[in-house]
Protein backbone atom coordinates (compact mmCIF):
# COMPACT_ATOMS: atom_id res chain seq x y z
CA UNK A 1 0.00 0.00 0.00
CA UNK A 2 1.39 3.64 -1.07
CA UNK A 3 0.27 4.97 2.22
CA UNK A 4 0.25 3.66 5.99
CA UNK A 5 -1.70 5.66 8.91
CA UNK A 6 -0.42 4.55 12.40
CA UNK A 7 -2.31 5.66 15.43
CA UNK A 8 -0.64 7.18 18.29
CA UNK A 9 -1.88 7.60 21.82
CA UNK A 10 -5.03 7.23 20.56
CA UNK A 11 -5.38 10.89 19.39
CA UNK A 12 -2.75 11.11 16.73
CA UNK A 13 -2.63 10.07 13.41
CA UNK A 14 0.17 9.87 11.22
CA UNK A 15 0.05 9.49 7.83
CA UNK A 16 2.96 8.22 5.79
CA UNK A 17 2.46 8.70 1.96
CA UNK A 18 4.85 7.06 -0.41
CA UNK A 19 5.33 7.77 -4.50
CA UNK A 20 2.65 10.02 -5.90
CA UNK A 21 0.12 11.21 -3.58
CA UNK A 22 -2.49 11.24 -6.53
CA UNK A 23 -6.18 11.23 -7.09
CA UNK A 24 -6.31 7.27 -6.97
CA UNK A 25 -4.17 7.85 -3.64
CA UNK A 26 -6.65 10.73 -2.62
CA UNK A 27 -9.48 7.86 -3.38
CA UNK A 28 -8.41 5.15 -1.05
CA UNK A 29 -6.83 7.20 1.49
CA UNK A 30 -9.66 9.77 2.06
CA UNK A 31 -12.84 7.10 3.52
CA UNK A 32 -10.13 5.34 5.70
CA UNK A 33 -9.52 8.80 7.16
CA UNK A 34 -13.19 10.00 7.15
CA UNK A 35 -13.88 6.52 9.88
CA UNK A 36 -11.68 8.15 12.20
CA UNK A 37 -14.24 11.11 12.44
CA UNK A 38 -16.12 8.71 15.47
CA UNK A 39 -13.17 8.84 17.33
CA UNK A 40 -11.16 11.54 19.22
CA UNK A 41 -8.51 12.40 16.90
CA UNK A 42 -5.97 15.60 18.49
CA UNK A 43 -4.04 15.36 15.68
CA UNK A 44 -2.90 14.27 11.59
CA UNK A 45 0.51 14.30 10.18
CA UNK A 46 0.99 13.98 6.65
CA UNK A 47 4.50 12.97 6.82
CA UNK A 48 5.80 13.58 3.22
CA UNK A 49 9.49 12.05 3.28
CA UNK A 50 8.86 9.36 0.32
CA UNK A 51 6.32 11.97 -1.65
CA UNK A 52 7.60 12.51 -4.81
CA UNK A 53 4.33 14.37 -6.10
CA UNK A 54 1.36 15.74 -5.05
CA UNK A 55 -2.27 16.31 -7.07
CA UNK A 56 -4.67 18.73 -6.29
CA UNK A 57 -6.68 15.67 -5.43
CA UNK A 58 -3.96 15.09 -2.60
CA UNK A 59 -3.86 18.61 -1.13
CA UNK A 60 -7.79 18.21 -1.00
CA UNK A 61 -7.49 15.21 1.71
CA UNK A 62 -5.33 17.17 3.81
CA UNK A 63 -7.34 19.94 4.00
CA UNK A 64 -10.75 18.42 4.29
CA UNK A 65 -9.11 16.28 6.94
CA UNK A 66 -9.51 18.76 9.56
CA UNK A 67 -13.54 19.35 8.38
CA UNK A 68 -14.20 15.58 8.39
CA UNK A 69 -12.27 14.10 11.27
CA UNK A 70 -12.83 17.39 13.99
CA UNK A 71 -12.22 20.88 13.25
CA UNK A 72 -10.90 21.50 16.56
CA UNK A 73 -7.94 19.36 15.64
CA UNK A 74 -3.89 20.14 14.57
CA UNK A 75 -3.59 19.36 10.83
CA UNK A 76 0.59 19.25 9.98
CA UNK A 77 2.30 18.20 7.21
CA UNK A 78 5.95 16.72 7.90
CA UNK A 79 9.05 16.20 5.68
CA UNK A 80 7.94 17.89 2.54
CA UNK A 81 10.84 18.66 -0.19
CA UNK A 82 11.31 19.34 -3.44
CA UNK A 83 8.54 19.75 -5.91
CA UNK A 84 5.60 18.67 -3.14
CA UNK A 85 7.08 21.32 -0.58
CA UNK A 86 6.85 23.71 -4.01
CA UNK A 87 2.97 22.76 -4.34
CA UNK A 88 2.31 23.34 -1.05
CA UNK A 89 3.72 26.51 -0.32
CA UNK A 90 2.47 28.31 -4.09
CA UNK A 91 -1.42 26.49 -2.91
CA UNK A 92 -0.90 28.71 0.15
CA UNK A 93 -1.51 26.09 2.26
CA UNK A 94 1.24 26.25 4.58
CA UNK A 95 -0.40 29.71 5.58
CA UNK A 96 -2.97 27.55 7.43
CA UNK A 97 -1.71 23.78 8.05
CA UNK A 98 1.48 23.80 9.94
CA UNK A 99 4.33 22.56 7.74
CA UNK A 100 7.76 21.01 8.80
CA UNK A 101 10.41 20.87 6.62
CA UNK A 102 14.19 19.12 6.67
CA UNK A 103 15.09 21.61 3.40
């Protein structure tokens, strides 16, 4: 699978995404994510390392993360480089979801 999601403490998600976070990617990955909306979720990562590329389709599941699971939660996205660090940041969405970056 292109994409594992371990549970931490109960309240924290993180996300691992490998290859090219695409729509098929967005597909799969975004009704696993929406059946952690029953449960008290403090916080996603979207750890990026092994992204190589991200859609539209991909930036759309992080965002609508925070609507779906709680929006009272800490959406951050971890690792991001290169051209997927690029995406986010002309999107503008590191003006709102906390990004971490090793560049």
């Amino acid at each position: 699978m292109p994409y594992n999601i371990k549970e931490k403490n109960r309240s924290e998600l993180v996300i691992e995404i490998k290859g090219e976070f695409d729509s098929i990617m967005a597909g799969e990955l975004q009704p696993e994510l929406e059946s952690y909306s029953n449960k008290t979720i403090n916080n996603i990562t979207f750890d990026l390392a092994e992204t190589v590329f991200i859609a539209s389709s991909g930036l759309r599941v992080i965002i609508i993360a925070k609507d779906k699971i709680g929006s009272d939660m800490n959406v951050n996205i971890a690792n991001a480089k290169g051209i997927v660090l690029d995406t986010i940041k002309m999107c503008g969405i590191n003006k709102f979801i906390n990004v971490t970056t090793t560049e």
